[in-house]
C-alpha atoms as a PDB file:
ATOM      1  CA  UNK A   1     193.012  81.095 -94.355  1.00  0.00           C
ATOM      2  CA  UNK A   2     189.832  82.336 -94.097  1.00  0.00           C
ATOM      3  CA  UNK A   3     188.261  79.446 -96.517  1.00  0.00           C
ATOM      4  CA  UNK A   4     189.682  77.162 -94.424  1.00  0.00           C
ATOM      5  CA  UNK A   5     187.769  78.859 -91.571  1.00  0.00           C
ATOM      6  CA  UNK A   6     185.084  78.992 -93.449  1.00  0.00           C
ATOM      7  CA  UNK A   7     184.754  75.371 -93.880  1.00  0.00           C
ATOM      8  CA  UNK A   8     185.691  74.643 -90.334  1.00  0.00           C
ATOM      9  CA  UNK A   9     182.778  76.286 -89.379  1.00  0.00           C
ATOM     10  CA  UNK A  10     180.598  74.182 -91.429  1.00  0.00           C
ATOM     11  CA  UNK A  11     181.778  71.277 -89.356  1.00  0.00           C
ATOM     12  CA  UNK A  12     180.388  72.526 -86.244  1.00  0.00           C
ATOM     13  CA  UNK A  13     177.091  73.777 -87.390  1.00  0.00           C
ATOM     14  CA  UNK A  14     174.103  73.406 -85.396  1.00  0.00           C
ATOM     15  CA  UNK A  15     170.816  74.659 -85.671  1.00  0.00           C
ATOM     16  CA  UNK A  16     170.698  75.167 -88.912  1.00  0.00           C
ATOM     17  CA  UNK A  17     173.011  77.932 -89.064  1.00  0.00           C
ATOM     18  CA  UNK A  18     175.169  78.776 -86.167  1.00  0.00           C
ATOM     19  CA  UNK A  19     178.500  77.487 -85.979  1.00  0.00           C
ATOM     20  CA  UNK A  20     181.347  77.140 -82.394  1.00  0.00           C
ATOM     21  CA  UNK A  21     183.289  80.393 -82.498  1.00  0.00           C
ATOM     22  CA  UNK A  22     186.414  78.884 -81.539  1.00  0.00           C
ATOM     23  CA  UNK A  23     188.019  80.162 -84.029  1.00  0.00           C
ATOM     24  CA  UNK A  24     190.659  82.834 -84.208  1.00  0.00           C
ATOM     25  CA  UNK A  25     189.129  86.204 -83.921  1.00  0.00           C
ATOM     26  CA  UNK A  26     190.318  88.060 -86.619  1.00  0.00           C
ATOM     27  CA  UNK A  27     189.397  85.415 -88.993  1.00  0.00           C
ATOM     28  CA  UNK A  28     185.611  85.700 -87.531  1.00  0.00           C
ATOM     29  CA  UNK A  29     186.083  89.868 -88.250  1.00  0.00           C
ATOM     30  CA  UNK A  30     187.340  89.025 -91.965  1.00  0.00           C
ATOM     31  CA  UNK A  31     183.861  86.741 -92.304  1.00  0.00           C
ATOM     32  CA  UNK A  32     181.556  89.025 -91.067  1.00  0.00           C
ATOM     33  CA  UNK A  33     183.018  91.936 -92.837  1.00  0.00           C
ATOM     34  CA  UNK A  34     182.758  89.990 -96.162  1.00  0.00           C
ATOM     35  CA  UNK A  35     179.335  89.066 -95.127  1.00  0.00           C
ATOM     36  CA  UNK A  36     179.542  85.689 -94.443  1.00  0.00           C
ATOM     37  CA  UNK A  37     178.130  85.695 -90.173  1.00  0.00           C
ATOM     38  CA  UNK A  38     176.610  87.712 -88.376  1.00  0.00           C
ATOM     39  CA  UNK A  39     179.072  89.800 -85.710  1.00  0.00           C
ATOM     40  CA  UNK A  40     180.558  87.683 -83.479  1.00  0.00           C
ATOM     41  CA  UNK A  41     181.355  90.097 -80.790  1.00  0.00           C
ATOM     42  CA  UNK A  42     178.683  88.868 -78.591  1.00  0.00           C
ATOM     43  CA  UNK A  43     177.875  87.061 -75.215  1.00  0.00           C
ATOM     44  CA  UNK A  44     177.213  83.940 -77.479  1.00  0.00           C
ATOM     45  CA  UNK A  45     179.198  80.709 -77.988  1.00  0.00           C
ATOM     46  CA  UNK A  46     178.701  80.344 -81.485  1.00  0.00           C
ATOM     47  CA  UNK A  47     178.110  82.881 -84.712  1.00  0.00           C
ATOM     48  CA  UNK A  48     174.974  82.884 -87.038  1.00  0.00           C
ATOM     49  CA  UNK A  49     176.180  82.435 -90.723  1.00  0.00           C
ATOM     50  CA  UNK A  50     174.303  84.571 -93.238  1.00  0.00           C
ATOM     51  CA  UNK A  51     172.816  82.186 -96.466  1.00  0.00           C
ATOM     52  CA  UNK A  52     175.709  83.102 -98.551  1.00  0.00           C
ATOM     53  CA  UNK A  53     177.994  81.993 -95.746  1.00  0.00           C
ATOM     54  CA  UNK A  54     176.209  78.710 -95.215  1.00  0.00           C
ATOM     55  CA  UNK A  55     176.588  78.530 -99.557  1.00  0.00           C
ATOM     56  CA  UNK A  56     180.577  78.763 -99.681  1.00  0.00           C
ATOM     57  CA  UNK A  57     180.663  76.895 -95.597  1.00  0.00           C
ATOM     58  CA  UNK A  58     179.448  73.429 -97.382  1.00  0.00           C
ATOM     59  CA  UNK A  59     180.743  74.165-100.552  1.00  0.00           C
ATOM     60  CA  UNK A  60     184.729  74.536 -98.909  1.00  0.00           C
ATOM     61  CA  UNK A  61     184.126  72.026 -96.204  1.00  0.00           C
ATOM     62  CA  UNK A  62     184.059  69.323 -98.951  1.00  0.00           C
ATOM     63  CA  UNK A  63     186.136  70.825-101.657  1.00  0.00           C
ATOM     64  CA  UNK A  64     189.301  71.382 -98.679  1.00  0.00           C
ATOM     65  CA  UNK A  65     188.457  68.652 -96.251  1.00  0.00           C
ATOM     66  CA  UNK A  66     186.599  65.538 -97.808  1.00  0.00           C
ATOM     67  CA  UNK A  67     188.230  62.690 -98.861  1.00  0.00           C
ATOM     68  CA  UNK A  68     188.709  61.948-102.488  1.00  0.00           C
ATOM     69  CA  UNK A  69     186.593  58.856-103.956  1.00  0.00           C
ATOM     70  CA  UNK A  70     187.756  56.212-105.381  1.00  0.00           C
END
């Protein structure tokens, strides 16, 4: 679940590397515990992923949500 998150995230990323945090909030705790954004408990709208998060963000967006080629 939390790849899938992950990825998700990657889909709403803006500004180089902040991402909507309308995701569920213990999946947001599991990411920044493992590194992957910044905390999320904040006044802000959207979370800061960390390099490594924006890494395995692009890298699960298109391995669990692209469309196969021909």
């Amino acid at each position: 679940m939390d790849d899938a998150a992950l990825g998700l995230l990657w889909l709403t990323l803006h500004d180089e590397r902040r991402a909507w945090k309308g995701l569920d909030w213990n999946a947001l705790d599991r990411l920044h515990q493992k590194g992957l954004i910044e905390n999320p408990a904040n006044k802000a709208k959207s979370v800061i992923l960390t390099d490594e998060g924006l890494r395995r963000a692009e890298s699960l967006f298109r391995t669990l949500f692209r469309r196969p080629g021909p």
